[in-house]
N, C-alpha and C. Protein backbone atom coordinates (compact mmCIF):
# COMPACT_ATOMS: atom_id res chain seq x y z
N UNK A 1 5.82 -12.38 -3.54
CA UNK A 1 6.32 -11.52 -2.49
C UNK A 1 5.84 -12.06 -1.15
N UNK A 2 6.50 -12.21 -0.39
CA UNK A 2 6.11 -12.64 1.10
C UNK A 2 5.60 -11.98 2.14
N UNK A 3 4.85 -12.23 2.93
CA UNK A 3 4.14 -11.71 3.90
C UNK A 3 4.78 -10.77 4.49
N UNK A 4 4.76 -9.67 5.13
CA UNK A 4 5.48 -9.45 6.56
C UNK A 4 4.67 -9.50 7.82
N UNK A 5 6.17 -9.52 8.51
CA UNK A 5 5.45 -9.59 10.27
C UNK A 5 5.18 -8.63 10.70
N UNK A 6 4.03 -8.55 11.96
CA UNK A 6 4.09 -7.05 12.20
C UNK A 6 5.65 -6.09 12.28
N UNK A 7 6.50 -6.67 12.72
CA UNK A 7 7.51 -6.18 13.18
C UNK A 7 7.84 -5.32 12.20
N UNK A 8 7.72 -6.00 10.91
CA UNK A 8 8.46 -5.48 9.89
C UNK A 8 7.50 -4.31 9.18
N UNK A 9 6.18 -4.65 9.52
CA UNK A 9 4.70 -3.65 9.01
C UNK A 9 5.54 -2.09 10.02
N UNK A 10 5.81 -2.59 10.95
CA UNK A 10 5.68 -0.88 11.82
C UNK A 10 7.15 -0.51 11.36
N UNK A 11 8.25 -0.76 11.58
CA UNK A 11 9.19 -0.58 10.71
C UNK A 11 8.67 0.50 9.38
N UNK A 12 8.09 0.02 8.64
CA UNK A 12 7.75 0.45 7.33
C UNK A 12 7.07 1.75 7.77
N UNK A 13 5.78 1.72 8.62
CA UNK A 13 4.99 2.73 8.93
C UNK A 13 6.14 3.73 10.10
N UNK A 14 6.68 3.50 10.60
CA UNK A 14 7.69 4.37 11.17
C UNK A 14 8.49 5.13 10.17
N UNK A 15 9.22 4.57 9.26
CA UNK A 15 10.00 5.28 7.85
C UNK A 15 9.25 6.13 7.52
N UNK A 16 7.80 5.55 7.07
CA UNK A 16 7.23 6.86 6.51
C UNK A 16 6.68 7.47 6.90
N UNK A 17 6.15 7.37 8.01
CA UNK A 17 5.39 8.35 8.79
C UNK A 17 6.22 9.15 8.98
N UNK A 18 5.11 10.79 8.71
CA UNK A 18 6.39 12.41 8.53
C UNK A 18 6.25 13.03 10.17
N UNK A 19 5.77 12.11 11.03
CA UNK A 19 6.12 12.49 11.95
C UNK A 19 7.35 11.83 12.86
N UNK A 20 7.87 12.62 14.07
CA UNK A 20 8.58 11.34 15.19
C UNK A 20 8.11 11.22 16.26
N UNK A 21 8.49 10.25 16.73
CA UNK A 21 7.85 9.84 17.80
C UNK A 21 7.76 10.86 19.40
N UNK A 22 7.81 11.99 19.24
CA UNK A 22 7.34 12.84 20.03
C UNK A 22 6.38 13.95 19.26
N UNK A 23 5.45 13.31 18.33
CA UNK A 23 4.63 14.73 17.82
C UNK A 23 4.90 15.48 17.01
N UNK A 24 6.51 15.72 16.65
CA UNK A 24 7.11 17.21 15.98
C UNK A 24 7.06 16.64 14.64
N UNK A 25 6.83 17.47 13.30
CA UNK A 25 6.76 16.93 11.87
C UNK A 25 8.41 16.76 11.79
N UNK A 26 8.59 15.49 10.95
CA UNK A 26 10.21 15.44 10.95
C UNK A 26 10.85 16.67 9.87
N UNK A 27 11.65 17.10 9.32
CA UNK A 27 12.29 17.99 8.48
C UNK A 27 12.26 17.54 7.15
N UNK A 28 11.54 18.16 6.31
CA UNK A 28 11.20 18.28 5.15
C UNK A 28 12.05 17.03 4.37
N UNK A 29 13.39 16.91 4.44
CA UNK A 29 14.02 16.07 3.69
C UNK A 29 13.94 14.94 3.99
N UNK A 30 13.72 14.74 5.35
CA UNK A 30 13.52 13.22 5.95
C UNK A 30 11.76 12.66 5.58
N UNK A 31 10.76 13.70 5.25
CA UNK A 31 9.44 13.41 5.11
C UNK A 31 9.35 12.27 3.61
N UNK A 32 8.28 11.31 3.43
CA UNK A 32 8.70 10.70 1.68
C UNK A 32 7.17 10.91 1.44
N UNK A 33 6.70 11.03 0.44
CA UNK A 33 5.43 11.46 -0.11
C UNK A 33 4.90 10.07 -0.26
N UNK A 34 3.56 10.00 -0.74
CA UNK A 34 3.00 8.87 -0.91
C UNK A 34 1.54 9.20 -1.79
N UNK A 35 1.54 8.73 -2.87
CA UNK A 35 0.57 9.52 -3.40
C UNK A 35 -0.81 7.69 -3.67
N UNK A 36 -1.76 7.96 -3.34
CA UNK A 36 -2.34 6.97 -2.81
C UNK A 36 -3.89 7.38 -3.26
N UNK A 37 -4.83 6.54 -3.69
CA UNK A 37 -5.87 6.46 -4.55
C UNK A 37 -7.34 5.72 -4.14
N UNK A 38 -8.32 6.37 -3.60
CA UNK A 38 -9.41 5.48 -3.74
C UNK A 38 -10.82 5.59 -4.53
N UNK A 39 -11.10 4.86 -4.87
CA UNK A 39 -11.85 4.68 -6.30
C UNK A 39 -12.88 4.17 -5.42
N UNK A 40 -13.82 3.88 -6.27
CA UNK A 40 -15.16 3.31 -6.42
C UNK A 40 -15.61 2.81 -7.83
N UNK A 41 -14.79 1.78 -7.95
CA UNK A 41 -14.98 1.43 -9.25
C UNK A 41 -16.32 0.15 -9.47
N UNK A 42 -17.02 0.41 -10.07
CA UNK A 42 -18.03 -0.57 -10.52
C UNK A 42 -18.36 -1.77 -10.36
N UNK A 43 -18.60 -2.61 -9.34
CA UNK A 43 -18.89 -4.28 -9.45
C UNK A 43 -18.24 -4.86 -10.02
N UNK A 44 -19.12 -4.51 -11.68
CA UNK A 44 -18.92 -5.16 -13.34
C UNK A 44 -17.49 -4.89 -13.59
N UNK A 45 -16.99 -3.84 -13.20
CA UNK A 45 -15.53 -3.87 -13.86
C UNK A 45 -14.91 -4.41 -13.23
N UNK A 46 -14.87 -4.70 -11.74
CA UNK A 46 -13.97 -5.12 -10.82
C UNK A 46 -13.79 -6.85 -10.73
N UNK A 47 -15.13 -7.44 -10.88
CA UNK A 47 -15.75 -8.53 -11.14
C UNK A 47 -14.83 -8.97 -12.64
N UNK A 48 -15.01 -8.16 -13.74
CA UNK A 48 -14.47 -8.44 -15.21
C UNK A 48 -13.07 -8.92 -14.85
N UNK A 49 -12.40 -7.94 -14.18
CA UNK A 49 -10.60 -7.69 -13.68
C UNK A 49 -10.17 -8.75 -13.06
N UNK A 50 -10.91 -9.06 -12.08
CA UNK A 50 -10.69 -10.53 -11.69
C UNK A 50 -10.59 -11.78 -12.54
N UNK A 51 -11.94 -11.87 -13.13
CA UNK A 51 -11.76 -13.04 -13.93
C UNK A 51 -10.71 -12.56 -15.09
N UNK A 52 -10.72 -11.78 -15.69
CA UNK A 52 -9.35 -11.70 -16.62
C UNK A 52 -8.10 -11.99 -15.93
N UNK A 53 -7.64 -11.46 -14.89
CA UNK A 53 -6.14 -11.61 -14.15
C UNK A 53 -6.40 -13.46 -13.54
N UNK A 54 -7.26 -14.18 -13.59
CA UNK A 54 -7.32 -15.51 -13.28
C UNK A 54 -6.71 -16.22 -14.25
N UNK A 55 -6.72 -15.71 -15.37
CA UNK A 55 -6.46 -16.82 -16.28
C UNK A 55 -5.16 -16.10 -17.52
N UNK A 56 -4.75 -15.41 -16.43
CA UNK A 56 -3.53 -15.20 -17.39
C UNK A 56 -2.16 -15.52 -16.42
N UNK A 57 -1.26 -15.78 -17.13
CA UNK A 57 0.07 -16.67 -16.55
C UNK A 57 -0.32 -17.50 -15.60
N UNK A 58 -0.22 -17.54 -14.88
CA UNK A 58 -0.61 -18.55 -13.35
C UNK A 58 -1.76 -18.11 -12.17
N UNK A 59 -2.67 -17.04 -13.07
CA UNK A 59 -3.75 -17.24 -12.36
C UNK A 59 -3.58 -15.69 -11.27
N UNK A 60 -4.65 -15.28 -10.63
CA UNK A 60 -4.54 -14.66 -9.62
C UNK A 60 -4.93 -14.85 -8.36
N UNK A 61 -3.77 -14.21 -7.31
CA UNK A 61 -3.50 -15.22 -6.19
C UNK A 61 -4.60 -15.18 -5.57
């Protein structure tokens, strides 16, 4: 998958952002959810995950 440019980063963050650009929340149907996760997962496991995803198909990028 290829990089993007900023151009194309704010683009993206404009779509989803549930607001518009004067402050007001946009209308419920135009809003898109985003359900989004942060962990604290372990060194050892994260460390393990890596070296496993290295050496399967072509490696990790």
């Amino acid at each position: 998958m290829p990089l993007r440019t900023g151009r194309e980063l704010k683009k993206v963050f404009q779509e989803l952002c549930p607001f518009e650009p004067d402050g007001k929340l946009k209308p419920e149907k135009e809003r898109v959810t985003l359900l989004a996760s942060n962990v604290n997962i372990p060194f050892e496991v994260q460390m393990s995950a890596f070296v496993q995803a290295s050496v399967i198909g072509e490696g990790s990028p």
